[in-house]
C-alpha atoms as a PDB file:
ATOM      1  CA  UNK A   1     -37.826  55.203 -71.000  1.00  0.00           C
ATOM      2  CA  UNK A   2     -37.313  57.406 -74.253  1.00  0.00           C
ATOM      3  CA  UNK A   3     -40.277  58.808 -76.052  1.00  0.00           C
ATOM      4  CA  UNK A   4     -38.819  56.718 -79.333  1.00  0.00           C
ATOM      5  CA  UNK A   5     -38.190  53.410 -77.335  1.00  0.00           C
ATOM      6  CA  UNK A   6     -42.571  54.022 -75.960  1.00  0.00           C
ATOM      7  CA  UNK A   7     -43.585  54.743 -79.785  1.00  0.00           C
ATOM      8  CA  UNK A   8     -41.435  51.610 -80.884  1.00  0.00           C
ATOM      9  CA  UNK A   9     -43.312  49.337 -78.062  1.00  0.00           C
ATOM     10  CA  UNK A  10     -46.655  50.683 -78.699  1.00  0.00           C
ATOM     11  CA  UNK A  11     -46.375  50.178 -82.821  1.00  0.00           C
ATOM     12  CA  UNK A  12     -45.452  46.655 -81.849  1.00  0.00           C
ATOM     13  CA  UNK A  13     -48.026  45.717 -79.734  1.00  0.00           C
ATOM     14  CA  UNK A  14     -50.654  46.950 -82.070  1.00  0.00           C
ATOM     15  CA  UNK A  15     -48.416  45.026 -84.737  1.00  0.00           C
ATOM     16  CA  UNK A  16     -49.083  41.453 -82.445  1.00  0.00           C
ATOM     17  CA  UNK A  17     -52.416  42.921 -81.892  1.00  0.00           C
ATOM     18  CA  UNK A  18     -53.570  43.322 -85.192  1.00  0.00           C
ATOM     19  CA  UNK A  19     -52.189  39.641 -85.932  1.00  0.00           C
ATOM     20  CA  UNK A  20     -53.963  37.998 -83.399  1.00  0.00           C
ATOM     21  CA  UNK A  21     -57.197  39.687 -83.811  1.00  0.00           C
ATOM     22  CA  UNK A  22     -56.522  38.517 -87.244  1.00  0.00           C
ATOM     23  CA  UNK A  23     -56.325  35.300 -86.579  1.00  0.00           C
ATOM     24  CA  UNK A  24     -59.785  35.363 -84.461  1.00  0.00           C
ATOM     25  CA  UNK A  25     -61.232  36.218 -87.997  1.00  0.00           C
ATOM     26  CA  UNK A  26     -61.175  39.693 -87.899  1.00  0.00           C
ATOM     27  CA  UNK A  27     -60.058  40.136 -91.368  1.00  0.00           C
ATOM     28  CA  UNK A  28     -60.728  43.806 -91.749  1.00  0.00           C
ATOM     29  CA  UNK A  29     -58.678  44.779 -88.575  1.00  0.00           C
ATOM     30  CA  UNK A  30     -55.338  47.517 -89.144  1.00  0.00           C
ATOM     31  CA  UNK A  31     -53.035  49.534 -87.676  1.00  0.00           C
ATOM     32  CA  UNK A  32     -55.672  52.252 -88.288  1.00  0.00           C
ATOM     33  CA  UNK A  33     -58.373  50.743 -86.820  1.00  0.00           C
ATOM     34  CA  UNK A  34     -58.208  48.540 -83.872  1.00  0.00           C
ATOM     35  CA  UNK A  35     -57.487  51.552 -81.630  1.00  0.00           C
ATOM     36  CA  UNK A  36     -61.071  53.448 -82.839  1.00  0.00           C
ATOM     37  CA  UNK A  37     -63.331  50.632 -83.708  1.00  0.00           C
ATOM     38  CA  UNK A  38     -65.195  49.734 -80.363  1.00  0.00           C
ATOM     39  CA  UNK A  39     -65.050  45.829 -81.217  1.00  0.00           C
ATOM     40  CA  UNK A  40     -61.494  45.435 -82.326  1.00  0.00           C
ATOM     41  CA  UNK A  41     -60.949  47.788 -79.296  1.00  0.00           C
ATOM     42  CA  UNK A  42     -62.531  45.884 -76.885  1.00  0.00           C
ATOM     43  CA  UNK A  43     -60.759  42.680 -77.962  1.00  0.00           C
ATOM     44  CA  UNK A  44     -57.020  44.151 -78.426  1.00  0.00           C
ATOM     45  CA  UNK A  45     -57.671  46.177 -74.810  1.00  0.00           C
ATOM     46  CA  UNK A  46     -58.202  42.501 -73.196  1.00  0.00           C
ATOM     47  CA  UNK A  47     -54.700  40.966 -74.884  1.00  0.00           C
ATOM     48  CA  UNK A  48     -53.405  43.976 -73.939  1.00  0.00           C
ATOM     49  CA  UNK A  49     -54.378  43.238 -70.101  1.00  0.00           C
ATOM     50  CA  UNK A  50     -53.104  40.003 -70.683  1.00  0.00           C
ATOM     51  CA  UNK A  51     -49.485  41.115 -71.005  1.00  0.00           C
ATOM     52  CA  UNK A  52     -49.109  43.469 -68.263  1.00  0.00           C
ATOM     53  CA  UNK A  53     -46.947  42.885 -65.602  1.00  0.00           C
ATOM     54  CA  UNK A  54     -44.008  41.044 -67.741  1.00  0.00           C
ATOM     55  CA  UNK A  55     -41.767  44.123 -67.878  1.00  0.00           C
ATOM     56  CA  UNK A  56     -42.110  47.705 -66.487  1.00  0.00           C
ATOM     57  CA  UNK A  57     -41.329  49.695 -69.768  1.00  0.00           C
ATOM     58  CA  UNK A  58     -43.579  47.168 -71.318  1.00  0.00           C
ATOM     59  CA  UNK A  59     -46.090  48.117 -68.955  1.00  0.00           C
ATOM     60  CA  UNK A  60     -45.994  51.995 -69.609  1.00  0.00           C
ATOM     61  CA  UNK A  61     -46.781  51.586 -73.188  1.00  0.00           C
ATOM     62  CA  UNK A  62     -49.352  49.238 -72.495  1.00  0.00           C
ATOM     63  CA  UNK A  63     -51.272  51.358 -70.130  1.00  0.00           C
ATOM     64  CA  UNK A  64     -51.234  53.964 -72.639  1.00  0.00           C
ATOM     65  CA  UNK A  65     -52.224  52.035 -75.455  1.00  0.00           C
ATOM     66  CA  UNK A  66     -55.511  50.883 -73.287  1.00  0.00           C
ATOM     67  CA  UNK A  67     -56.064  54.590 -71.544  1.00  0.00           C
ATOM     68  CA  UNK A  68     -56.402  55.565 -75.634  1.00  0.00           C
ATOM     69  CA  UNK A  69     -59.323  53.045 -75.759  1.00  0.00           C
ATOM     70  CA  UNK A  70     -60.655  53.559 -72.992  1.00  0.00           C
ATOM     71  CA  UNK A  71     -63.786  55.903 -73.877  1.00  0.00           C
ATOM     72  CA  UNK A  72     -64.760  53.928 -76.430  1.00  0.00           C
ATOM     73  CA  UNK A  73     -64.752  50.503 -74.863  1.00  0.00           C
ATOM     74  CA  UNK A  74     -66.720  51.858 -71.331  1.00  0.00           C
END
């Protein structure tokens, strides 16, 4: 998988993350922030989980997306 195609998947899962942390009532959650604030983090890491295994370039992004919150969640 390209680099572009990764950066496209990734910006769209934090997209559908953002929405559906949104809809929990996290109003303040963003792009920004639910990769560096340890509760948004800890909530978009476990959708995240959800999702793997549906599609291997899928998968790739995904496991990058939760190795960048990683340290802040443990």
């Amino acid at each position: 998988m390209g680099k572009e195609k990764e950066h496209t998947l990734k910006e769209a899962f934090i997209k559908l993350g953002v929405a559906k942390l949104k809809n929990f009532g996290f109003v303040n959650v963003n792009k920004s922030n639910i990769l560096t604030d340890e509760v948004y983090a800890l909530y978009f890491s476990k959708i995240l989980h959800e999702s793997l295994g549906d599609n291997l370039e899928k998968d790739v992004a995904i496991k990058e997306l939760i190795g960048a919150m990683d340290a802040l969640i443990k």
